[in-house]
Protein backbone atom coordinates (compact mmCIF):
# COMPACT_ATOMS: atom_id res chain seq x y z
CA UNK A 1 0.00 0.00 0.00
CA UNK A 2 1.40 3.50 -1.27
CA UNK A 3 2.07 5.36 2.23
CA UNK A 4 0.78 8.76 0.95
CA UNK A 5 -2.35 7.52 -0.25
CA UNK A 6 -2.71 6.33 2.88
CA UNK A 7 -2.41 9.32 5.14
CA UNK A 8 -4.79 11.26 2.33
CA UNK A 9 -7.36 8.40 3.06
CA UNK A 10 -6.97 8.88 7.08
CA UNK A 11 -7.11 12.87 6.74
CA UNK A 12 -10.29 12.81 4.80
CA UNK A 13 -12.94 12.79 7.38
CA UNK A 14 -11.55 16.07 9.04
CA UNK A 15 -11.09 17.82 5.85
CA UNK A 16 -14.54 16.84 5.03
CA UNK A 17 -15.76 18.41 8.96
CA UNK A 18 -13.72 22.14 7.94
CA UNK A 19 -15.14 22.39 4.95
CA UNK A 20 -18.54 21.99 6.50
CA UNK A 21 -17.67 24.46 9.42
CA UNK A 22 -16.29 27.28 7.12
CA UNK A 23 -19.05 27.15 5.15
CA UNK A 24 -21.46 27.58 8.06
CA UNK A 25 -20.07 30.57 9.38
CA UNK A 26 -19.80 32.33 6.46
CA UNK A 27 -23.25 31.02 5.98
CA UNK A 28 -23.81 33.24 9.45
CA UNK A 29 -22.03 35.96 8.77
CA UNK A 30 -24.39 36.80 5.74
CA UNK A 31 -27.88 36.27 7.81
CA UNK A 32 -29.34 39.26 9.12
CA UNK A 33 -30.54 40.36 12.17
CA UNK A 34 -33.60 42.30 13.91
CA UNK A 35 -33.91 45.91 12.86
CA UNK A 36 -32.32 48.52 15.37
CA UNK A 37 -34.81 50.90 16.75
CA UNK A 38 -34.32 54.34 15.49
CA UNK A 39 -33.29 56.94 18.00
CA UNK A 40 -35.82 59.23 19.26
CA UNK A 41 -34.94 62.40 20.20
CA UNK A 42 -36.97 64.49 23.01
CA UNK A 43 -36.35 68.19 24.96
CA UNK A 44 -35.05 67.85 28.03
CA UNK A 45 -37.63 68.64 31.05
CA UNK A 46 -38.44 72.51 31.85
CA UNK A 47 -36.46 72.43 34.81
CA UNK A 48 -36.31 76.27 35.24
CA UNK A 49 -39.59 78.18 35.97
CA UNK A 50 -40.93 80.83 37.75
CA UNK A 51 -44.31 81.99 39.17
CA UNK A 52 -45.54 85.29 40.25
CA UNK A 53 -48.88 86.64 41.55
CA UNK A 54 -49.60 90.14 41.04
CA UNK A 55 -53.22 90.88 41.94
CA UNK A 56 -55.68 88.79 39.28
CA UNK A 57 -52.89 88.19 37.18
CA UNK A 58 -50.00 85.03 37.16
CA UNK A 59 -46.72 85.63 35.33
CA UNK A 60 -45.04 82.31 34.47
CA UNK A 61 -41.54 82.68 33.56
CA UNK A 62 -39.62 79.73 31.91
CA UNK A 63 -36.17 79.00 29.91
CA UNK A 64 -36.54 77.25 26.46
CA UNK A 65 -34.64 73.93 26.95
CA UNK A 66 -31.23 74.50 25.18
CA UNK A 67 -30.45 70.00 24.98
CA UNK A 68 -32.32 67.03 24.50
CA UNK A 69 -33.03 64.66 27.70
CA UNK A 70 -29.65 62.41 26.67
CA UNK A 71 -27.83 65.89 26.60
CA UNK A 72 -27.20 65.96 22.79
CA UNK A 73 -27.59 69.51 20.68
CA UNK A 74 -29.19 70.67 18.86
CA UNK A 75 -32.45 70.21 20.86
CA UNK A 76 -35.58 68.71 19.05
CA UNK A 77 -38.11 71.06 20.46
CA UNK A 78 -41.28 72.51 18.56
CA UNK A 79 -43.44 73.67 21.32
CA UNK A 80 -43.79 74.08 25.48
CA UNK A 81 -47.19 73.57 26.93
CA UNK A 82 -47.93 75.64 30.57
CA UNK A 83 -50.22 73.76 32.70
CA UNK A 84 -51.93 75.40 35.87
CA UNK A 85 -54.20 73.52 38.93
CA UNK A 86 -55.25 74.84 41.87
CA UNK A 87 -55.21 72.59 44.82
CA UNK A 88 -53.69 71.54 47.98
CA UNK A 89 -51.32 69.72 46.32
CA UNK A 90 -49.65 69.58 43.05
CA UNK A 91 -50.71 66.14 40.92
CA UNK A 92 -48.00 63.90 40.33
CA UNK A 93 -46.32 63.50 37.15
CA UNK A 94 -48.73 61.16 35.53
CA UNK A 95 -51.69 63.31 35.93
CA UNK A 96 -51.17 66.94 35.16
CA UNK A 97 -52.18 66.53 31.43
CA UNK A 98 -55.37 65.05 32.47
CA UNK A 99 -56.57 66.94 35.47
CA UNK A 100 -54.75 70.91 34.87
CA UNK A 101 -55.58 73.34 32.68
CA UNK A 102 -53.55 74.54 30.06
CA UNK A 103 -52.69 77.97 30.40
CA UNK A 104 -50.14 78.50 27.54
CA UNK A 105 -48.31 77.42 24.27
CA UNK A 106 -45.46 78.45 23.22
CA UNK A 107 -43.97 77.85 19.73
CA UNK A 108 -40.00 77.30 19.66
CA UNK A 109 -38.05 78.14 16.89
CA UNK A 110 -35.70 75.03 15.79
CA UNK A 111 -31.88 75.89 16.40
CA UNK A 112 -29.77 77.38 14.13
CA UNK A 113 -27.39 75.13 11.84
CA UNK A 114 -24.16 75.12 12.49
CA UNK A 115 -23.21 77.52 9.75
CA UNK A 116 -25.45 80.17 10.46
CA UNK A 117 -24.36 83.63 11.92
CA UNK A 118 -24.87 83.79 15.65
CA UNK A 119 -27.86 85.74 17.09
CA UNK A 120 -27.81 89.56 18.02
CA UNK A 121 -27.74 89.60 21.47
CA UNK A 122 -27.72 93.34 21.83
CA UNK A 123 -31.49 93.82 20.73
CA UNK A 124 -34.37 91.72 22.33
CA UNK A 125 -35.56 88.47 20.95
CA UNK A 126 -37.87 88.60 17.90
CA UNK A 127 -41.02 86.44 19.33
CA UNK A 128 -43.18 86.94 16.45
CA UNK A 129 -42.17 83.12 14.78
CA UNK A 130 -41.48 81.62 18.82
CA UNK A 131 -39.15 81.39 21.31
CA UNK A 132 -35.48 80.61 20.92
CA UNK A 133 -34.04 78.00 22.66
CA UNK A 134 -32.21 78.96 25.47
CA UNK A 135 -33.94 81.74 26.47
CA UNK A 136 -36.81 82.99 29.40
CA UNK A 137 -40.16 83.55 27.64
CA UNK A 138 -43.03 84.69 30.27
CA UNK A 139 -46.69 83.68 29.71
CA UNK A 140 -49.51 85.76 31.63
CA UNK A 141 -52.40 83.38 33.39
CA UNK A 142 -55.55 85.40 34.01
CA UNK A 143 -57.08 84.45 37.42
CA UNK A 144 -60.74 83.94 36.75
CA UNK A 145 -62.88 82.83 39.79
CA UNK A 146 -62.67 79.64 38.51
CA UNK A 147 -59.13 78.86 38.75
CA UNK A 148 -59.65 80.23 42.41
CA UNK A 149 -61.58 77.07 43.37
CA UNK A 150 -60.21 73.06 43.77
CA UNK A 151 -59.65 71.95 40.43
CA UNK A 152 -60.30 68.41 39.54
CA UNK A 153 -58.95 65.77 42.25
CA UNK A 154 -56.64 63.12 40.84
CA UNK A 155 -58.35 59.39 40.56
CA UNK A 156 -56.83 56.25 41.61
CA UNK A 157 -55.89 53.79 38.79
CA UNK A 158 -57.99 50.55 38.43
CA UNK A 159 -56.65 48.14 41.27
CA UNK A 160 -58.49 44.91 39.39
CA UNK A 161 -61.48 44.24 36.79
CA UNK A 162 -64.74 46.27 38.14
CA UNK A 163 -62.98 48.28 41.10
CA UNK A 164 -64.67 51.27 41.60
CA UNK A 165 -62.55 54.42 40.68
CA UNK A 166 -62.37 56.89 43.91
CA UNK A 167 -60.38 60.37 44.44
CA UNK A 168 -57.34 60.40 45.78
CA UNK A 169 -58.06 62.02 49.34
CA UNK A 170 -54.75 62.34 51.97
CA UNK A 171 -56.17 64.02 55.36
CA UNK A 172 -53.03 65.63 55.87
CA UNK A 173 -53.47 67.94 53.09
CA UNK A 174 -52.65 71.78 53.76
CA UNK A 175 -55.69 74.44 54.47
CA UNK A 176 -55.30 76.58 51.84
CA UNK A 177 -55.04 76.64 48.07
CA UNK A 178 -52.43 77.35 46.07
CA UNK A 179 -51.46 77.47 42.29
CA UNK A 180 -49.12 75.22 40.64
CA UNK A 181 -47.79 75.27 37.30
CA UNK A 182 -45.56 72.66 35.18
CA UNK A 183 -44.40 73.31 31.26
CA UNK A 184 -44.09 70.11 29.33
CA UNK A 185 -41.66 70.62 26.35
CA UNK A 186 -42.59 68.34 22.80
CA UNK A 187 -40.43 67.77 19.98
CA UNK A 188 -41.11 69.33 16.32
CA UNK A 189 -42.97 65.44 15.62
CA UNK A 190 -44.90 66.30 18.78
CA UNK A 191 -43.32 63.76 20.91
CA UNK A 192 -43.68 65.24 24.73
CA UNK A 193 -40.38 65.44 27.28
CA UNK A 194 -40.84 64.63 30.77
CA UNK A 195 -42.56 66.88 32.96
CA UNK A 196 -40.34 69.24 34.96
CA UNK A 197 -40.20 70.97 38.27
CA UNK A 198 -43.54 73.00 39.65
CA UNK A 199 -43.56 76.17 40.33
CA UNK A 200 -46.60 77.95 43.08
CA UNK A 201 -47.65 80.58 45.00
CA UNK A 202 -50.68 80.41 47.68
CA UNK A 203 -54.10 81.71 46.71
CA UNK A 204 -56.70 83.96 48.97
CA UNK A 205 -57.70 87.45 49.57
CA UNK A 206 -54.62 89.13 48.75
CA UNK A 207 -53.38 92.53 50.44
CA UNK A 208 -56.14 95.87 50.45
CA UNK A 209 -53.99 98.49 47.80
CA UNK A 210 -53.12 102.11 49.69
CA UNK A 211 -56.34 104.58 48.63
CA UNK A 212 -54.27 106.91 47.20
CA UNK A 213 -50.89 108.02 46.06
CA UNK A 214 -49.54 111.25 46.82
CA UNK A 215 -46.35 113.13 44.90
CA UNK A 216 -44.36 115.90 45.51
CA UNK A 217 -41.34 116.68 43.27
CA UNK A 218 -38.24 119.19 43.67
CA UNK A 219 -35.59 120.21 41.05
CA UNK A 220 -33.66 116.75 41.71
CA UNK A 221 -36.25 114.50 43.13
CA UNK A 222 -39.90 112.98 42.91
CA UNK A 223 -41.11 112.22 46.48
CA UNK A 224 -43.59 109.61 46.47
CA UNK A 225 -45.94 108.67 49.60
CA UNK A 226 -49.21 106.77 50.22
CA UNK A 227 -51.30 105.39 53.18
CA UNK A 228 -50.51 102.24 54.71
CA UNK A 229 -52.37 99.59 53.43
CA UNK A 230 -55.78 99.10 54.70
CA UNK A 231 -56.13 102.64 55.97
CA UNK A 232 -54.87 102.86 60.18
CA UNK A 233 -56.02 99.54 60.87
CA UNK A 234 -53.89 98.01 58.49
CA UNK A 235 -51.29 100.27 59.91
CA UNK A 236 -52.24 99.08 63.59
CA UNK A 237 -51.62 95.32 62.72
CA UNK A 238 -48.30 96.37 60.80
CA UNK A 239 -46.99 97.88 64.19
CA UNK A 240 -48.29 96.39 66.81
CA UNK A 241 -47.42 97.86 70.18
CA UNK A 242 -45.59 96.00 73.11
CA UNK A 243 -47.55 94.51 75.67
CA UNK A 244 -48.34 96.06 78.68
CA UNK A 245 -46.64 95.06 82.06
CA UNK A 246 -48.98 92.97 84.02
CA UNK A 247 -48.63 94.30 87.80
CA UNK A 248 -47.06 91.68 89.93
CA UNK A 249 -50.15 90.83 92.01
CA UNK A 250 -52.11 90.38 88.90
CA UNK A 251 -54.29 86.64 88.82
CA UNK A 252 -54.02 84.98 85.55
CA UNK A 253 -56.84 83.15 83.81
CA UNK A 254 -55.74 79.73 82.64
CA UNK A 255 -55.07 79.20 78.89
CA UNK A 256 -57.32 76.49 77.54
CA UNK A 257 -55.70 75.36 73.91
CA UNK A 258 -57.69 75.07 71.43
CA UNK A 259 -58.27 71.22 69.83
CA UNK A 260 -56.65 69.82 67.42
CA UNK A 261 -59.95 70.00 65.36
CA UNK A 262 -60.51 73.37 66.47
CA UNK A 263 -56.96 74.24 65.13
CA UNK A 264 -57.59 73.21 62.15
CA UNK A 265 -60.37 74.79 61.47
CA UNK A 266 -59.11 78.09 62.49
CA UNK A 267 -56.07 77.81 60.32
CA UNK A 268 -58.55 76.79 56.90
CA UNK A 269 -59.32 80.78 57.30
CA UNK A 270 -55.96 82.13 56.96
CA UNK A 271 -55.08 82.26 53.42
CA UNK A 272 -52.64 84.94 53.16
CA UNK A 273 -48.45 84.66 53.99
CA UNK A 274 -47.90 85.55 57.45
CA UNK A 275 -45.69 89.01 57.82
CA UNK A 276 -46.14 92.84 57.89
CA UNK A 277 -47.27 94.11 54.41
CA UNK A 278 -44.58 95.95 52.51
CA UNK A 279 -44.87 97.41 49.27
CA UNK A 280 -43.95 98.07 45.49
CA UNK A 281 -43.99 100.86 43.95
CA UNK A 282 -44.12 101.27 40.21
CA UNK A 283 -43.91 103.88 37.35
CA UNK A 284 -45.28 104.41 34.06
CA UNK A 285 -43.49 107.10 31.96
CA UNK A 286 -45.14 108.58 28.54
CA UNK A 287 -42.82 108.13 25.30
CA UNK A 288 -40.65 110.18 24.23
CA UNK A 289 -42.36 112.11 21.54
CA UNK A 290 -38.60 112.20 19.67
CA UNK A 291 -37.62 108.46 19.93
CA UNK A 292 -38.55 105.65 16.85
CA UNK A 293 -41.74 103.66 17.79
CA UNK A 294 -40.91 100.07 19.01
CA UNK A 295 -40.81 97.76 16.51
CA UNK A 296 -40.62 94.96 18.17
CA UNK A 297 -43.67 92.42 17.13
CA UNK A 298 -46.40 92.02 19.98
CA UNK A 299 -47.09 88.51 20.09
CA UNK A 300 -50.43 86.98 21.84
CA UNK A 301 -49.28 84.29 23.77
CA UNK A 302 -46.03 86.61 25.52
CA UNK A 303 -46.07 88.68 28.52
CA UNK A 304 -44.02 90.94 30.65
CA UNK A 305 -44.02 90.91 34.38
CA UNK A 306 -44.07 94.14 36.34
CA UNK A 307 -40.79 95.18 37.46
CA UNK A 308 -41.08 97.99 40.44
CA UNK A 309 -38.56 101.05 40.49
CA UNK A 310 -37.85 100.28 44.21
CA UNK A 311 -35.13 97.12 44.00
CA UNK A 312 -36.78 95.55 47.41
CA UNK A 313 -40.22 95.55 48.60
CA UNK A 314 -40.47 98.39 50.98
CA UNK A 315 -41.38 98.44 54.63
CA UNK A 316 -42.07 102.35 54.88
CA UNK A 317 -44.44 104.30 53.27
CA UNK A 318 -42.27 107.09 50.87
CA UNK A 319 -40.08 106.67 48.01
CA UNK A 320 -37.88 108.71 46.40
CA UNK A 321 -37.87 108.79 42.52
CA UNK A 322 -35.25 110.88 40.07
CA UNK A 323 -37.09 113.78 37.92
CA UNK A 324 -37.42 114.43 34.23
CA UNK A 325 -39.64 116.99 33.59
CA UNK A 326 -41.85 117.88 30.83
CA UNK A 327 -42.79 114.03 30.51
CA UNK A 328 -46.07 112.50 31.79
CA UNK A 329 -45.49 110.01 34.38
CA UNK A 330 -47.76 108.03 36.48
CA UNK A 331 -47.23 106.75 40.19
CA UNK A 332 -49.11 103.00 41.07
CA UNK A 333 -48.19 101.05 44.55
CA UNK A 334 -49.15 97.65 45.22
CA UNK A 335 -49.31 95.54 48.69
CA UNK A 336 -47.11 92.40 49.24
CA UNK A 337 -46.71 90.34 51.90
CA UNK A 338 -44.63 86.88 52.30
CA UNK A 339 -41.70 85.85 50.30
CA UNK A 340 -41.43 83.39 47.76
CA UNK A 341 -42.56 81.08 46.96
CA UNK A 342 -45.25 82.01 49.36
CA UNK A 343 -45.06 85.87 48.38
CA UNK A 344 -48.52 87.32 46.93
CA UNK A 345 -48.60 91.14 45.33
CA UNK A 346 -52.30 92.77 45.48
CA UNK A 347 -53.95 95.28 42.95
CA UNK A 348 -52.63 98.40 42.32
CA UNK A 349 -53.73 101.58 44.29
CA UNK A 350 -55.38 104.27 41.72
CA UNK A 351 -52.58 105.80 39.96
CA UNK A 352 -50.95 109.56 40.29
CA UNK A 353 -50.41 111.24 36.94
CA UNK A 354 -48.62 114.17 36.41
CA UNK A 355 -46.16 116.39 34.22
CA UNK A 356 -43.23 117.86 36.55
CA UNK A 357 -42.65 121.18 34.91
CA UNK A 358 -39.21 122.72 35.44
CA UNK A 359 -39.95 125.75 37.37
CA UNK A 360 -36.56 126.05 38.85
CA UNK A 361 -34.49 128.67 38.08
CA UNK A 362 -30.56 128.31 38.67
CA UNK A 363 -28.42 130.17 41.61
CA UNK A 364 -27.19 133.02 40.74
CA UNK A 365 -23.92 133.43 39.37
CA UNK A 366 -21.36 133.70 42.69
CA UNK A 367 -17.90 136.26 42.86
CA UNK A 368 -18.26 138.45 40.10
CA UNK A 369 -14.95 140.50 39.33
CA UNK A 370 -14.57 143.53 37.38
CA UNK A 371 -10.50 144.38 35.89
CA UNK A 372 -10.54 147.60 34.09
CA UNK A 373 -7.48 147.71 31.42
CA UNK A 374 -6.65 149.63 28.19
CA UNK A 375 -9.66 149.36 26.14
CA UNK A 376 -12.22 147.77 28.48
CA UNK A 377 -13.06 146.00 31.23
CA UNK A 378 -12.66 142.38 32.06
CA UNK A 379 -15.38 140.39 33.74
CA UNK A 380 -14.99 137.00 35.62
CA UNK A 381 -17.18 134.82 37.69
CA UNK A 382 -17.58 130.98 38.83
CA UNK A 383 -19.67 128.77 36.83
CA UNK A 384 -22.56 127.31 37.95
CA UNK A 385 -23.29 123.61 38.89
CA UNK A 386 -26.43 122.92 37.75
CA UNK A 387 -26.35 120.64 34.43
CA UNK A 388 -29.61 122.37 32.96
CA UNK A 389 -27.19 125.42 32.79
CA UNK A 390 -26.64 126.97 28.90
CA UNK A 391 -25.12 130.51 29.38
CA UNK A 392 -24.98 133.76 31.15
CA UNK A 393 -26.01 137.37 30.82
CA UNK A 394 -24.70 140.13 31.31
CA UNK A 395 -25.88 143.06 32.51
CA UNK A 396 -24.55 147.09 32.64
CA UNK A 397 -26.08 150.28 33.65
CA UNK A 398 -24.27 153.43 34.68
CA UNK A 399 -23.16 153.78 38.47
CA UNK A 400 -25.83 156.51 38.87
CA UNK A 401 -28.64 154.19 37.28
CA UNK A 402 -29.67 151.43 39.00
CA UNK A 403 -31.31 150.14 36.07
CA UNK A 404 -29.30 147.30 34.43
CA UNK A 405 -30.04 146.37 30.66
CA UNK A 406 -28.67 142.94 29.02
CA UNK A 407 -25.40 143.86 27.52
CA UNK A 408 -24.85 140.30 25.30
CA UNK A 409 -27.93 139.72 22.84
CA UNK A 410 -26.93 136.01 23.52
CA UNK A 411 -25.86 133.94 26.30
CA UNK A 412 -22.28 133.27 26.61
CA UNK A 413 -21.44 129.70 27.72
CA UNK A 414 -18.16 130.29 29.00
CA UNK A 415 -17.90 132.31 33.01
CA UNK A 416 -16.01 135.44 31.30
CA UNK A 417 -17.16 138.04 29.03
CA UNK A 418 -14.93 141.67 27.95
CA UNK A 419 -16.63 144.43 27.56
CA UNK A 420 -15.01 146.80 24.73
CA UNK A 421 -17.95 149.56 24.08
CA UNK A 422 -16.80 151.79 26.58
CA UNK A 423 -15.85 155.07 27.56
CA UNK A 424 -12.88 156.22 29.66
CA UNK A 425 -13.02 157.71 32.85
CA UNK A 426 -16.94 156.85 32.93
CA UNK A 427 -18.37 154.46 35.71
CA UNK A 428 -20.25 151.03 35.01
CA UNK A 429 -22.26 148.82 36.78
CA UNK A 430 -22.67 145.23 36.36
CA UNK A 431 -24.13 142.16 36.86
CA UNK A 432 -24.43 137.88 35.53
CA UNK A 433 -27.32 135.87 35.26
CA UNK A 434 -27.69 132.33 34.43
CA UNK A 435 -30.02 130.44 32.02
CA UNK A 436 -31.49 126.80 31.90
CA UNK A 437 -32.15 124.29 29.23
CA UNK A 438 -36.51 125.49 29.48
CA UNK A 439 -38.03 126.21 26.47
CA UNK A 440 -39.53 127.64 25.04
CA UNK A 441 -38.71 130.21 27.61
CA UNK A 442 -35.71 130.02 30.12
CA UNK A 443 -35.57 130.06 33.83
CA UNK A 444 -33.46 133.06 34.68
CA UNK A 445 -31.36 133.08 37.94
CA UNK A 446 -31.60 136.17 40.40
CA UNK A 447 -28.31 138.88 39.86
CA UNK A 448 -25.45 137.84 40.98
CA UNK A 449 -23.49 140.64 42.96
CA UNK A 450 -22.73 143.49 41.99
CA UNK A 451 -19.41 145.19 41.01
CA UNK A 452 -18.63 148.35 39.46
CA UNK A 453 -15.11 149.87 37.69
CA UNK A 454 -14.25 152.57 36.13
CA UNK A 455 -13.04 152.82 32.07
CA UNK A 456 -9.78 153.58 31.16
């Protein structure tokens, strides 16, 4: 038997097995597999919003989400919806959609491309297509009597075929209302991102406004003032005095507490923050008849929140304001008490509208000098310090008239003047006065003193 024939004979079998392995795994390697899922893209929560109350009005402040919820850019984001409910408590998560009201909607405009020119930050943020990403847009919620009320109670799920549904009720639920608010963010396919963070305030009677505002204003300053709120009553209860010392042979009643049900009861009436009332003030001021109308498009679904000139509520009664005069303004303070997020604002008190007119005139000119030399006679004073201030003039009359006439047809602007019409060895009197910025006629400042000198 030829020896090579047979190891081919004994190595057949395994060659045989290979061949049958390779081709299964390339058999494998061309099968194919399940589909991958696409990947869905949705905003990030609203994570960032605000809630004010000022009088029958809610501003809700929130940012545009700048990411999607895996943190990739650029976001996928077509719209935010702002739900409100009044209640107790806030619903959870699952059921805001189905038991708030939706307040808001707010169209987002897609992010640029990466080739585009960035945005001009300088100018405000054209709303009239939506909101950019990134950014705080406030919506305005209108406080109807309804929304003042419980809104729908959450349900319980289904525990099993045929269980009744019943309200959620939890007996340790706080006494008094409040407003909540969540914005739920969707992608442009209308996908929606998780709900984010609540924002709230409480509800109830909110502070009485002052009756009136009173102003009073001077050449540098506007002095605003009003009654405390709810008259001296409201000022009694703001400043309460100290108690009286009880003599030391005095017999003490004992103090019977009030139940637990009784306590509760009594607290279900007291719907407003605890803490004195303290107050904004705020200021409307008439265009300026020489500035370019706003163009900036007014859009129906944005809002601006009131911003007061004082940077703190106030705990006294007066502000002080800065003048401009000759433009309309008008003077509004409103009540708050609390801070947030339990901090409410009331109505406004009836507004104060007037025009400060510049009736003002500057101080006269101070240490006039007279220098006679060949050819005339040299005048010299200090300027004034008011910044309304255009010129001087410049008076003369003879040393035996007391009379003085204006000497320059025109101001002068600068605290010297020569005066060349003349004649030697004769005696002149004279005076400055200063002019303002008033038109169409000046305020003119009293004389300033008087000097006299003698021509060469």
């Amino acid at each position: 038997m030829n020896f090579a024939s047979f190891v081919v004979k004994k190595r057949a079998p395994w060659s045989s097995w290979l061949i049958v392995f390779v081709a299964f795994v390339a058999a494998a390697c061309g099968k194919k597999g399940p589909p991958l899922a696409p990947i869905v893209r949705i905003p990030a929560p609203v994570s960032m919003i605000q809630a004010q109350r000022v009088g029958a009005e809610a501003f809700i402040t929130v940012t545009v989400p700048a990411k999607n919820i895996d943190g990739s850019m650029p976001v996928d984001i077509g719209r935010i919806e702002v739900y409100g409910y009044t209640g107790r408590r806030p619903p959870s998560n699952a059921q805001w959609v189905s038991v708030a009201d939706l307040v808001a909607t707010i169209p987002v405009i897609p992010p640029p491309s990466a080739g585009a020119p960035p945005a001009d930050t300088t100018q405000p943020p054209d709303l009239s297509k939506g909101a950019l990403t990134g950014t705080m847009v406030t919506v305005i919620d209108t406080l109807t009597p309804q929304k003042l009320v419980q809104g729908r109670i959450p349900e319980e799920p289904r525990r099993g075929r045929g269980a009744p549904v019943t309200p959620i009720v939890n007996t340790n639920e706080p006494d008094v209302l409040r407003r909540f608010y969540m914005a739920i963010a969707f992608s442009e396919r209308g996908r929606p991102g998780p709900p984010g963070t609540a924002a709230e305030f409480p509800l109830g009677e909110t502070p009485e406004p002052p009756a009136f505002v009173n102003a009073y204003y001077t050449e540098t300053m506007i002095d605003v003032e009003w009654p405390p709120s709810g008259g001296i009553i409201g000022f009694l209860f703001n400043n309460a005095l100290p108690p009286e010392e009880a003599p030391l042979d005095a017999q003490f009643e004992p103090v019977v507490l009030p139940s637990p049900v009784a306590q509760t009861a009594a607290n279900a009436t007291v719907v407003l923050p605890t803490g004195p009332v303290m107050y904004n003030v705020y200021r409307e001021i008439a265009p300026d008849p020489f500035a370019l109308p706003d163009a900036t498009a007014q859009v129906p679904w944005a809002g601006t929140p009131p911003t007061p000139i004082n940077p703190a509520p106030l705990a006294t009664t007066s502000f002080m304001d800065s003048v401009e005069f000759d433009r309309e303004r008008c003077y509004t303070v409103r009540p708050v008490r609390g801070t947030p997020p339990n901090m409410v604002e009331g109505d406004p008190s009836p507004p104060n509208c007037f025009i400060p007119v510049d009736l003002f005139p500057p101080a006269p000119p101070a240490r006039l000098v007279a220098v006679a030399d060949e050819g005339g006679i040299s005048l010299i004073w200090e300027p004034n310090a008011e910044p309304d201030v255009v010129g001087y003039m410049v008076l003369r009359g003879e040393a035996t008239d007391a009379t003085l006439q204006p000497l320059t047809p025109t101001p002068v602007t600068e605290p010297r003047f020569r005066d060349t019409h003349v004649t030697a060895g004769k005696k002149y009197m004279y005076a400055v006065v200063a002019l303002d910025s008033r038109l169409p006629v000046a305020n003119v400042s009293a004389e300033s003193n008087r000097v006299d000198e003698t021509a060469r």
